[in-house]
Protein backbone atom coordinates (compact mmCIF):
# COMPACT_ATOMS: atom_id res chain seq x y z
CA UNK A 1 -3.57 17.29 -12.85
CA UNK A 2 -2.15 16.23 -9.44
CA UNK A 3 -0.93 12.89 -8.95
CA UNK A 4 -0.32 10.51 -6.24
CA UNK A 5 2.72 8.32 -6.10
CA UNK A 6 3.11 5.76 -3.22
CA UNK A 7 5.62 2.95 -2.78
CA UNK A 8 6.15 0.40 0.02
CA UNK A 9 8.41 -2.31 0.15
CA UNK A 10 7.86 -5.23 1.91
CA UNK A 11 9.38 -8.59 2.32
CA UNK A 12 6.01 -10.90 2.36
CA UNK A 13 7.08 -12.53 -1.28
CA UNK A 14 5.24 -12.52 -4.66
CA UNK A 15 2.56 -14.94 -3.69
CA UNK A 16 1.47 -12.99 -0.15
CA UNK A 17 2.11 -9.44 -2.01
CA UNK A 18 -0.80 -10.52 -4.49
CA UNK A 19 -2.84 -11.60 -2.33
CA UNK A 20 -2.21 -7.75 -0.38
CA UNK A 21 -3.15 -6.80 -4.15
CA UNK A 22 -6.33 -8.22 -4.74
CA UNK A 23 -7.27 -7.34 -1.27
CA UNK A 24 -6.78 -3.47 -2.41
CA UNK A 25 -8.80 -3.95 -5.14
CA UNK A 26 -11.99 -5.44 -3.22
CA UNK A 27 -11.30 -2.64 -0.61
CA UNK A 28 -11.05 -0.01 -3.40
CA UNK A 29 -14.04 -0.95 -5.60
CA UNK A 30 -15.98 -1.48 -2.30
CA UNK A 31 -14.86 1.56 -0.12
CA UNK A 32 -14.88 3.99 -3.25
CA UNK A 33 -16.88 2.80 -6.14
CA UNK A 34 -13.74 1.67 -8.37
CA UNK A 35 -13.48 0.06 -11.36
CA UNK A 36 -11.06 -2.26 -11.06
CA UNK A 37 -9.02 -4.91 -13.19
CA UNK A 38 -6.24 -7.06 -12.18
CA UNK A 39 -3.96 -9.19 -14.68
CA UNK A 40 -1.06 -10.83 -12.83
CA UNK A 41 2.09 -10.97 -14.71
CA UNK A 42 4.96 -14.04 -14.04
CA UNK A 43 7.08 -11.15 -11.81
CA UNK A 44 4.46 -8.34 -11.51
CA UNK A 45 1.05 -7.86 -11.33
CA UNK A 46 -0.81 -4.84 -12.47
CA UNK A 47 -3.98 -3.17 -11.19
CA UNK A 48 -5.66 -0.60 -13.32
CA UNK A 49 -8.10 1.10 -11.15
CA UNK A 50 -10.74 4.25 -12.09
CA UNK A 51 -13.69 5.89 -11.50
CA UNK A 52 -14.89 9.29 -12.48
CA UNK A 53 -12.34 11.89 -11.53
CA UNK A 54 -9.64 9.18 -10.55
CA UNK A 55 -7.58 6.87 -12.68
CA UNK A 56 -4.54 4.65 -11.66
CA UNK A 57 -2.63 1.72 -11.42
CA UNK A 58 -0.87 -0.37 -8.70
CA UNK A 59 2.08 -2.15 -9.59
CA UNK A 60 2.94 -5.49 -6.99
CA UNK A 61 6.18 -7.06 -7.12
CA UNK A 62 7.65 -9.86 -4.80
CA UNK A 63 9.95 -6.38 -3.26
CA UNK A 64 7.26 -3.49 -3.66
CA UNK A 65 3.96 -1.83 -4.24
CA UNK A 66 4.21 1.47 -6.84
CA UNK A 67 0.95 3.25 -7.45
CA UNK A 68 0.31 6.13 -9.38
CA UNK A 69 -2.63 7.98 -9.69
CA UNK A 70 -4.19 10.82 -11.26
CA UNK A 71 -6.38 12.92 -9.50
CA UNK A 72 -9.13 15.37 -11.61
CA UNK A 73 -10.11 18.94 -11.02
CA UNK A 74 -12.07 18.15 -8.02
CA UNK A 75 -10.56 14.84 -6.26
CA UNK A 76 -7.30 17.57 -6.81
CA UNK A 77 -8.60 19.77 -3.71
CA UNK A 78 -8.62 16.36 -1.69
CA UNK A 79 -4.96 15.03 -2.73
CA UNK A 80 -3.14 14.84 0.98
CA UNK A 81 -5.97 13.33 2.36
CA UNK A 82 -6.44 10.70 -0.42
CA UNK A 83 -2.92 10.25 -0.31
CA UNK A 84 -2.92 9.40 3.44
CA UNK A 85 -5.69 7.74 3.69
CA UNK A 86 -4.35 4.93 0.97
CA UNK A 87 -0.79 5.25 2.93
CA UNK A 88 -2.54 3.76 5.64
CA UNK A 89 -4.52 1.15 4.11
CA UNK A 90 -1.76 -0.45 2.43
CA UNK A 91 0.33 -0.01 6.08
CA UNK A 92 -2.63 -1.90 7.52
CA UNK A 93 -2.28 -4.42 4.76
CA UNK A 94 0.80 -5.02 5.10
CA UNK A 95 0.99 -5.21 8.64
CA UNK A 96 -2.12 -7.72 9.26
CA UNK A 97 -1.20 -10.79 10.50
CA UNK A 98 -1.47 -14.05 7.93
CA UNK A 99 -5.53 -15.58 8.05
CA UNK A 100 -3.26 -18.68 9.46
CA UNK A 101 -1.67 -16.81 12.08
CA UNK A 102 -4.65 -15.17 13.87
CA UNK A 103 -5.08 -16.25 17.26
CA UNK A 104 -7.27 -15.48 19.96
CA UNK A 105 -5.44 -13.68 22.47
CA UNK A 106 -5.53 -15.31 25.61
CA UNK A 107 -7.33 -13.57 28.61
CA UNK A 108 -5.43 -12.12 30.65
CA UNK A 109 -5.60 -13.25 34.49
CA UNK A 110 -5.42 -10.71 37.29
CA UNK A 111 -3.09 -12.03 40.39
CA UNK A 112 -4.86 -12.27 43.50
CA UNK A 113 -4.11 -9.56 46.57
CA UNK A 114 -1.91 -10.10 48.95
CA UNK A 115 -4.08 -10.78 51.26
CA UNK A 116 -5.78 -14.01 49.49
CA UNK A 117 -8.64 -11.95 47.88
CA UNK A 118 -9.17 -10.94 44.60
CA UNK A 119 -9.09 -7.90 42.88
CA UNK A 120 -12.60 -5.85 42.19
CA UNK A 121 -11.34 -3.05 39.85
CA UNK A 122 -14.64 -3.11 38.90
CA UNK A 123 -16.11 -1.81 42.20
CA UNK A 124 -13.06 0.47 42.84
CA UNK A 125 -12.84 2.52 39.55
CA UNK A 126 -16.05 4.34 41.00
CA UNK A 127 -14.51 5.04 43.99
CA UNK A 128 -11.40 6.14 42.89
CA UNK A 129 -13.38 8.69 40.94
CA UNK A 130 -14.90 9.55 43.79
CA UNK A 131 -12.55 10.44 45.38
CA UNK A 132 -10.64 12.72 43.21
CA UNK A 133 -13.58 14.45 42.65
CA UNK A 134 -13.75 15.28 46.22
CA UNK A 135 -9.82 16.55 46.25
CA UNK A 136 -10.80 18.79 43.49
């Protein structure tokens, strides 16, 4: 059988790297009908994870995630492309800002022209197109 293994490290702390955890396995058993069971441990946490053709777990650690899969006959064909795809969920995981740190970002203001007026990119982005068009 073909297996996955993926690792990060990370430096968010035990506490944060759970939460990351449990945020997997809503995603997972959402996203791709997984049956999934978490027991948190006093330095790791384990997440046993299956569904038909699939079986795994995800070890979380105040340093790391470790998972290891096993893919069947027919999830086998699909291996690079599962393997990616949960690469970049736990790189989008890991990179999402704290529920406490999301802000709004402010608007951003446009300087007026030179000349005192302000700026229509609005009407202009038609015109520019315009243009080119013609020097084609």
């Amino acid at each position: 059988m073909p297996d996955i293994h993926i690792h990060r490290a990370h430096h968010l702390g035990f506490a944060e790297a759970r939460k990351v955890g449990y945020s997997w396995a809503e995603k997972a058993g959402r996203k791709f009908d997984m049956e999934c069971t978490y027991e948190e441990g006093d330095a790791q946490d384990t997440l046993h994870f299956s569904r038909a053709g699939v079986k795994g777990i995800l070890l979380v650690d105040a340093h790391q995630f470790e998972m290891k899969a096993e893919l069947g006959f027919l999830f086998g064909a699909f291996k690079a492309r599962i393997e990616a795809e949960i690469g970049e969920q736990f790189d989008a995981l890991l990179n999402a800002p704290h529920p406490d740190e999301r802000k709004a970002a402010p608007a951003k203001k446009q300087a007026p022209a030179k000349d005192g007026t302000e700026h229509n990119t609005a009407r202009r982005a038609p015109a520019r197109a315009a243009a080119r068009k013609a020097l084609q």
